[in-house]
Protein backbone atom coordinates (compact mmCIF):
# COMPACT_ATOMS: atom_id res chain seq x y z
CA UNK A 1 35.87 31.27 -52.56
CA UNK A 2 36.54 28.94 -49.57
CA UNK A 3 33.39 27.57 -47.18
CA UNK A 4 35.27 25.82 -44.38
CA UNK A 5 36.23 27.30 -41.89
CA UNK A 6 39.86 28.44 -42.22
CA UNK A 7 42.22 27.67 -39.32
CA UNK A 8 43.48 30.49 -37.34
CA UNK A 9 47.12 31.78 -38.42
CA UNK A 10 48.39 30.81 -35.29
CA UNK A 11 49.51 27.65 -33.67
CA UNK A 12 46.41 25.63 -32.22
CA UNK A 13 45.52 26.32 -28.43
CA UNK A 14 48.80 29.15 -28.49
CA UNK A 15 47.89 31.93 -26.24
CA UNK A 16 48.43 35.46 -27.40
CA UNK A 17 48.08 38.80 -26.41
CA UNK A 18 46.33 41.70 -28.57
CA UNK A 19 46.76 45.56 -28.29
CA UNK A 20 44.75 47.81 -25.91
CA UNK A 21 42.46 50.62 -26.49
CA UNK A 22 44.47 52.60 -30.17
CA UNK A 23 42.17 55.38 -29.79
CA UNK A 24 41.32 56.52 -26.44
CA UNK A 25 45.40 56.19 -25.89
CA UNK A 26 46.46 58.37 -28.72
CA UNK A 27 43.51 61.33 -27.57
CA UNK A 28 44.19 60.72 -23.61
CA UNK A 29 48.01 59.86 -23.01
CA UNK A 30 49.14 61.14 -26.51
CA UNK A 31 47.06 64.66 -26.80
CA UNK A 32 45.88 63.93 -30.63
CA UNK A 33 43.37 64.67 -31.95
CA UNK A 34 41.64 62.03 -33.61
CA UNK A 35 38.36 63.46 -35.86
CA UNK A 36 35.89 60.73 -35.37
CA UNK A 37 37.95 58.60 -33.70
CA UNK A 38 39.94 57.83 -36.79
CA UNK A 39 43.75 56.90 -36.05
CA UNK A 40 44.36 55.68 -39.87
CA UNK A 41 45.22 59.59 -40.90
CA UNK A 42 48.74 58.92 -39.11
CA UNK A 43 49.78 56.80 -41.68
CA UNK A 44 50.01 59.49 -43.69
CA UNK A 45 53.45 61.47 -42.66
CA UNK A 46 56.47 59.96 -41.09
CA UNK A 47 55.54 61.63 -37.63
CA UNK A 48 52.23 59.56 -37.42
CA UNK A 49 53.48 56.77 -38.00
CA UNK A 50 56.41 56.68 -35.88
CA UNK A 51 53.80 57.04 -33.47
CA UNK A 52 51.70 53.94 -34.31
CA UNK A 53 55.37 52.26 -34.27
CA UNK A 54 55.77 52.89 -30.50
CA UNK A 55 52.10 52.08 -29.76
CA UNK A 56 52.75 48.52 -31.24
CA UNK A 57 55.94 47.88 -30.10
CA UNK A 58 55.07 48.72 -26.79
CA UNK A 59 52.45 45.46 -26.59
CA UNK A 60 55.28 43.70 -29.03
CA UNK A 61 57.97 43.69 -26.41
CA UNK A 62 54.91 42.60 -23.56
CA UNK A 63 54.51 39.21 -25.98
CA UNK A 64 57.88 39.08 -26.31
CA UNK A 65 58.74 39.58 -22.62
CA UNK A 66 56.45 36.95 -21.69
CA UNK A 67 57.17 34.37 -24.16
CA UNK A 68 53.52 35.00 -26.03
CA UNK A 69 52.50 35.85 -29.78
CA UNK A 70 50.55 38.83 -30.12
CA UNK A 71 47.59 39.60 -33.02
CA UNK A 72 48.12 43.28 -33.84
CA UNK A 73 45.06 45.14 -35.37
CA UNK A 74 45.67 47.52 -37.98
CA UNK A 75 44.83 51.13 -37.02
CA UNK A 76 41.66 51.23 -39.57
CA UNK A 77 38.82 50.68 -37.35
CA UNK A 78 37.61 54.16 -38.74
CA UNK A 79 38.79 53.67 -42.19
CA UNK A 80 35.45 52.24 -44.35
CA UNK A 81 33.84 54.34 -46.71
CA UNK A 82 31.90 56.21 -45.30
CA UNK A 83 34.01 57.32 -42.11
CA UNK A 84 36.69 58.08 -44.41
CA UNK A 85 34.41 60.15 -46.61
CA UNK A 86 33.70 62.36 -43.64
CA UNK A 87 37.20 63.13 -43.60
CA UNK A 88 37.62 63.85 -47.36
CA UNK A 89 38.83 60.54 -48.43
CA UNK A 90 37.89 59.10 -51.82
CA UNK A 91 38.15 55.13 -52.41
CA UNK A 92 41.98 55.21 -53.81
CA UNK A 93 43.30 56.93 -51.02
CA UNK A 94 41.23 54.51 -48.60
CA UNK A 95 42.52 51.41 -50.15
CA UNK A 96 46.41 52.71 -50.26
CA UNK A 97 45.55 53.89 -46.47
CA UNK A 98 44.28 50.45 -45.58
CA UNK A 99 47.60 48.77 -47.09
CA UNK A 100 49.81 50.96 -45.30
CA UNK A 101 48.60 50.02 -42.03
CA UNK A 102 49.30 46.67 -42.85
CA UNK A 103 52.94 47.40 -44.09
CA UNK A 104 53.77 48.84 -41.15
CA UNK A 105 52.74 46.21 -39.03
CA UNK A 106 54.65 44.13 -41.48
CA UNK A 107 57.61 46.18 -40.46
CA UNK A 108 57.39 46.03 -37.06
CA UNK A 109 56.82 41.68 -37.27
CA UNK A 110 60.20 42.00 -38.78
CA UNK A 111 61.61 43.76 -36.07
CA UNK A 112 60.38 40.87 -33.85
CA UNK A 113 60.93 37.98 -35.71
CA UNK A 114 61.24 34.75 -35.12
CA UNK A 115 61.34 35.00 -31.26
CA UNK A 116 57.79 36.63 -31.48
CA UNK A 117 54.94 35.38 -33.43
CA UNK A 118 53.12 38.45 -34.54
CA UNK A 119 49.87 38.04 -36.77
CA UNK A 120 48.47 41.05 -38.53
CA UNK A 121 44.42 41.49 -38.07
CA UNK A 122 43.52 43.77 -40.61
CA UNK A 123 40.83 45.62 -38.23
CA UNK A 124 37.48 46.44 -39.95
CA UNK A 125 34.81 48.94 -38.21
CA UNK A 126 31.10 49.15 -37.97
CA UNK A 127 29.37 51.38 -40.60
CA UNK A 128 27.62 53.29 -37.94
CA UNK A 129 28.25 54.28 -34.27
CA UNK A 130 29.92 51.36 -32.14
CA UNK A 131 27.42 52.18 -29.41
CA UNK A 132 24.01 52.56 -30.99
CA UNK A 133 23.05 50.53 -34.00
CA UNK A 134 21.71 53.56 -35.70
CA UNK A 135 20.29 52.53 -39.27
CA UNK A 136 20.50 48.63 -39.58
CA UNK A 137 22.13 47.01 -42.40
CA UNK A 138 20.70 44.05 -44.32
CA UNK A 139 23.20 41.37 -44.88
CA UNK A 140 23.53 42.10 -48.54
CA UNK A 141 24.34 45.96 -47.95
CA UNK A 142 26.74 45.15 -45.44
CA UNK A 143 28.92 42.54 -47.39
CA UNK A 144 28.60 45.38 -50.60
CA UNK A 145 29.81 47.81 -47.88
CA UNK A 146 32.78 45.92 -46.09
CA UNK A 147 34.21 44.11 -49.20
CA UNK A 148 36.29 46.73 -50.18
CA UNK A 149 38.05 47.55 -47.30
CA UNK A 150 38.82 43.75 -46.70
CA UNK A 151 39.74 43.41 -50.29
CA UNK A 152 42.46 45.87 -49.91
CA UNK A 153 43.98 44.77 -46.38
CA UNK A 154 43.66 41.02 -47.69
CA UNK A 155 45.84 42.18 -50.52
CA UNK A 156 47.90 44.30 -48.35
CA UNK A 157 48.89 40.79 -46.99
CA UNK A 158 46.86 40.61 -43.77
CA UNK A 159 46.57 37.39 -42.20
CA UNK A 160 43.13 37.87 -41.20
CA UNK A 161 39.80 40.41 -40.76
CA UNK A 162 38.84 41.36 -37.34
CA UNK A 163 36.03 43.49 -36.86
CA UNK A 164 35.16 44.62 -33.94
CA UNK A 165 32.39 46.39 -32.02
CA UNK A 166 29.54 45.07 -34.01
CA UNK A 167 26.13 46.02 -32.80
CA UNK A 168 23.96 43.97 -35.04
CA UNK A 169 23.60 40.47 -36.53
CA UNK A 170 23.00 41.26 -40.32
CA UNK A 171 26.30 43.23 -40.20
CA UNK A 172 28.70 40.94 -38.72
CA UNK A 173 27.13 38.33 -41.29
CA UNK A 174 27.71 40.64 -44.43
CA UNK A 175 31.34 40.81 -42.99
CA UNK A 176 32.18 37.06 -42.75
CA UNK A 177 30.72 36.96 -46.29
CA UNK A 178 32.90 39.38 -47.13
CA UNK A 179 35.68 38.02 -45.56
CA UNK A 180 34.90 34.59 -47.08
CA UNK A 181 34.71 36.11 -50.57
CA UNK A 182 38.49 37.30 -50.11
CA UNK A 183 38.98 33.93 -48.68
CA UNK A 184 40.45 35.71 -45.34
CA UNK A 185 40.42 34.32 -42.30
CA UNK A 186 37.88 36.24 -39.82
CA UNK A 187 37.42 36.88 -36.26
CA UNK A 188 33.91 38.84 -35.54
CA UNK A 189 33.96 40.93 -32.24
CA UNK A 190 30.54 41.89 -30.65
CA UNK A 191 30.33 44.94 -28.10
CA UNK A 192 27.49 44.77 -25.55
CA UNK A 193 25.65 46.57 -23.19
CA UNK A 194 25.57 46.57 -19.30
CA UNK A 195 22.97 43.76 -19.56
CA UNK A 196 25.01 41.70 -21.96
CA UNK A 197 22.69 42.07 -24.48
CA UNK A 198 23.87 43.48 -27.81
CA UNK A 199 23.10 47.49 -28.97
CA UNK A 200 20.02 45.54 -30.61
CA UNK A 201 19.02 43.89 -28.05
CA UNK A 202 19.86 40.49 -29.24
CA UNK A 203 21.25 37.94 -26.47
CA UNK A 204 25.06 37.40 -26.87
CA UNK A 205 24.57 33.53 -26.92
CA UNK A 206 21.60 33.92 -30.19
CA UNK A 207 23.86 36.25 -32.04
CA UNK A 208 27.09 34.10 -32.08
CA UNK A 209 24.40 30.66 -33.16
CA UNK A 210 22.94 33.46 -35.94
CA UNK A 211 25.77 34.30 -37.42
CA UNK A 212 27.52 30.86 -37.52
CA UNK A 213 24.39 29.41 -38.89
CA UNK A 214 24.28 32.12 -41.72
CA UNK A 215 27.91 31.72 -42.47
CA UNK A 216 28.51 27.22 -42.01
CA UNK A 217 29.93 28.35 -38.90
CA UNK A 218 33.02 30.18 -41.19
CA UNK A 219 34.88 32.58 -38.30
CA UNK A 220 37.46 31.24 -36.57
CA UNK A 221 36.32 32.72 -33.55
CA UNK A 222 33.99 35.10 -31.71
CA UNK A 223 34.99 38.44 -29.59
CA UNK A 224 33.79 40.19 -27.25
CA UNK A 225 35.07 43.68 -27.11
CA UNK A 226 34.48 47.37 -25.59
CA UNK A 227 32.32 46.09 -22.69
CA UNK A 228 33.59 45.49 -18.68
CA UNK A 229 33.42 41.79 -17.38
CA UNK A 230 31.01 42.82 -14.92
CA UNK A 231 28.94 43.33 -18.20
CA UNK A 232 29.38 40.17 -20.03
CA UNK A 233 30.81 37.40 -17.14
CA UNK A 234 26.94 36.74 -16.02
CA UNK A 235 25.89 35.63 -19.71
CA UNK A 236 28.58 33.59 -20.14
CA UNK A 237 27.57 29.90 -20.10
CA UNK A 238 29.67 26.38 -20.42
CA UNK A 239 27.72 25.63 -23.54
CA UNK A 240 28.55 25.47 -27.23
CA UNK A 241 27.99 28.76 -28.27
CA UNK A 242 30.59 30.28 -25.51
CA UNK A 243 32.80 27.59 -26.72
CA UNK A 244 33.14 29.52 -29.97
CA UNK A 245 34.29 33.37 -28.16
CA UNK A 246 38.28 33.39 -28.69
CA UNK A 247 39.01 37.31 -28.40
CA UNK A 248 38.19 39.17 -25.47
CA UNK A 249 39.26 43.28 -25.38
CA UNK A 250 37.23 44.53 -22.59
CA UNK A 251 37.29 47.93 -20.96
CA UNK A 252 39.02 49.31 -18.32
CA UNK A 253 35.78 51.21 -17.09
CA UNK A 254 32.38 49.79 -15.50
CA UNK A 255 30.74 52.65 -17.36
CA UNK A 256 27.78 52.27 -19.83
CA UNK A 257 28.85 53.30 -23.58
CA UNK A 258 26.00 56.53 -22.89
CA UNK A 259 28.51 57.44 -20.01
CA UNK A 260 31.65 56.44 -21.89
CA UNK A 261 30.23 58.64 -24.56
CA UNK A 262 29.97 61.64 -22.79
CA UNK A 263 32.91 61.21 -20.51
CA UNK A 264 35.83 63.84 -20.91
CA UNK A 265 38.51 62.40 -18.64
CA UNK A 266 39.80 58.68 -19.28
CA UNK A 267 38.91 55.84 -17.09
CA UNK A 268 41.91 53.44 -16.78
CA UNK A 269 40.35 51.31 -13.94
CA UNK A 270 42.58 48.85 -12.05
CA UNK A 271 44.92 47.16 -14.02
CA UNK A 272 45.75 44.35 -11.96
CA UNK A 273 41.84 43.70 -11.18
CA UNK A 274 41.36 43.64 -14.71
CA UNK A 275 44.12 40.89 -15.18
CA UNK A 276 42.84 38.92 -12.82
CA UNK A 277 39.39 39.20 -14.17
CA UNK A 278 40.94 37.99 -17.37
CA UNK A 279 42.72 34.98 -15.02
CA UNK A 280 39.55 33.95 -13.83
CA UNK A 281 37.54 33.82 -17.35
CA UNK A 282 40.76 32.04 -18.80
CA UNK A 283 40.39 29.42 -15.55
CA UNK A 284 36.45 28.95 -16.93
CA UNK A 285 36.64 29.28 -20.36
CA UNK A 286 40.38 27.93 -21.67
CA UNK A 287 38.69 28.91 -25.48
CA UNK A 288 39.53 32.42 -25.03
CA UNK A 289 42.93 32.60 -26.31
CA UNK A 290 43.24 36.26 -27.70
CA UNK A 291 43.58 38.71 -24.90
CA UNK A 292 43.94 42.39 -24.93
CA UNK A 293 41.86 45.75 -24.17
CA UNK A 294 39.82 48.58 -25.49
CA UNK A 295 38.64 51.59 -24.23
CA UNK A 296 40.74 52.98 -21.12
CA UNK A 297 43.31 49.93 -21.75
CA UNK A 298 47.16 50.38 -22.49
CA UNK A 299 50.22 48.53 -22.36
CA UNK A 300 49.65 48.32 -17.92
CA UNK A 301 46.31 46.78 -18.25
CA UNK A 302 47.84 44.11 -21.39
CA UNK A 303 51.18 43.47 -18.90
CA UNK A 304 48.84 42.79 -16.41
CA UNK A 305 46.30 40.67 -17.95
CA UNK A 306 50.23 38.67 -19.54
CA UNK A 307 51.37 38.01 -16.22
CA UNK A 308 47.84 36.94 -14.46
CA UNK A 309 47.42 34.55 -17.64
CA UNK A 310 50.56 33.43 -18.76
CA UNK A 311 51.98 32.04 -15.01
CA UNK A 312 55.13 31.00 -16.44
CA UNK A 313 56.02 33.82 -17.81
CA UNK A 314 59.63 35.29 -17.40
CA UNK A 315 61.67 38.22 -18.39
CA UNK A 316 64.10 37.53 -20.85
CA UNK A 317 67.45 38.20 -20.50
CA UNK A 318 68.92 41.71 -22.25
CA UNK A 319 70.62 39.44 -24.36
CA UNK A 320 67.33 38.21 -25.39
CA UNK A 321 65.79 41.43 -25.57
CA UNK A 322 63.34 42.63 -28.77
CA UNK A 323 66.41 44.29 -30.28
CA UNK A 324 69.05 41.49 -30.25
CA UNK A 325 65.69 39.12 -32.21
């Protein structure tokens, strides 16, 4: 089992783009349904996935427009134990589930390769709600819990764990132990409230120094994910601990996560504002190097945020283009 930290699967100080929001795009511009906002069921006929395929490709050929690499999440944010036992699947059809999300992403960093560096982020879920911390996991029960779903995309051939929308300390640390047990790389994403404070009510800044004292400081990076910048920007601070948040997948919508819940039309926002909002963070904090969207976001919020952050961007000529790679 490794204890350093492990160094990111992508070149040092490289900006990349990530995907925008899986879910609310396949229910809102897609019409499908998605039971409990699971996604990972598509990978189960041809038709599902060739609609994951376009989904990626379309941030795939924004990277590779621009010139960037792009970390692509697996499609299993909903695909734990106990989300996929509410929709009647047992443990061998979670792991196989869990390794075919990362064989197609392995198919489609084939298609792009080696113009475009694509890393696959095998993407791991909170046990509960992403919005309300709901029964609170001891560190212990939550490494138990997440191990085997990070067993089976690390041996899917993931190049790291990304979990995202984590409401509560203890959980994000039984994940990096988790992670470290597998000896995967891991990137720990935190979802906040309009305050900034975490769904517990713990202080962005005190969770990230928690959970890198309780793991020798093991992720390679911190996230901050399904929150607008108006909600996190005022927290934000030029001191160590903000040092240490490389992912950022905000929302297109000011809305609280009560409102978001209970919202039945989508909220795209503005997708230049949020680019530039992403331009000016960038311009304070050069750490955050993994850029992309959640809820409300698609591939016009992830051009936008390309071309507000990557400047020297240009489009590539058509005989450059992704299919000539």
């Amino acid at each position: 089992m490794s204890t350093a930290r492990p160094i990111a699967p992508w070149p040092a100080g490289q900006l990349l783009l990530t995907d925008g929001g899986l879910e609310t795009t396949l229910v809102f511009h897609e019409d499908i349904e998605l039971p409990d906002f699971a996604a990972f069921p598509l990978l189960e006929d041809e038709g599902g996935r060739d609609v994951l395929r376009g989904y990626y490709r379309d941030y795939a050929d924004i990277a590779h427009t621009h010139g960037l690499g792009i970390v692509l999440d697996t499609p299993t944010w909903r695909a734990p134990s106990d989300w996929g036992a509410r929709l009647g699947y047992d443990a061998d059809a979670l792991v196989a589930l869990n390794a075919a999300a990362v064989d197609l992403l392995a198919g489609i960093r084939a298609e792009y390769a080696p113009r475009t560096h694509v890393v696959i982020s095998g993407n791991v879920g909170p046990r509960g709600d992403g919005y309300d911390v709901g029964a609170r996991m001891s560190v212990d029960a939550a490494e138990e819990y997440h191990r085997a779903q990070i067993a089976a995309l690390a041996r899917a051939g993931a190049d790291l764990i990304t979990v995202l929308t984590m409401t509560h300390v203890e959980e994000a640390v039984g994940v990096v132990r988790a992670a470290r047990a597998e000896s995967m790389p891991v990137v720990v994403g935190f979802t906040v409230e309009t305050d900034g404070t975490l769904p517990s009510g713990q202080a962005l800044s005190a969770a990230i120094i928690e959970v890198d004292a309780a793991t020798e400081g093991y992720p390679v990076h911190y996230g901050i994910n399904c929150a607008h910048p108006d909600h996190f920007e005022p927290v934000l601070r030029s001191e160590p601990w903000a040092a240490r948040i490389g992912l950022l997948r905000a929302n297109a919508s000011r809305s609280s996560h009560a409102e978001l819940d209970e919202a039945t039309e989508l909220d795209s926002g503005d997708p230049a504002e949020l680019g530039a909002r992403y331009a000016e963070l960038r311009g304070r904090f050069p750490n955050l190097v993994v850029l992309g969207g959640c809820c409300g976001t698609d591939d016009r919020h992830i051009a936008a945020v390309a071309e507000a952050c990557a400047p020297e961007a240009r489009e590539l000529s058509p005989a450059n283009s992704a299919s000539s790679v």
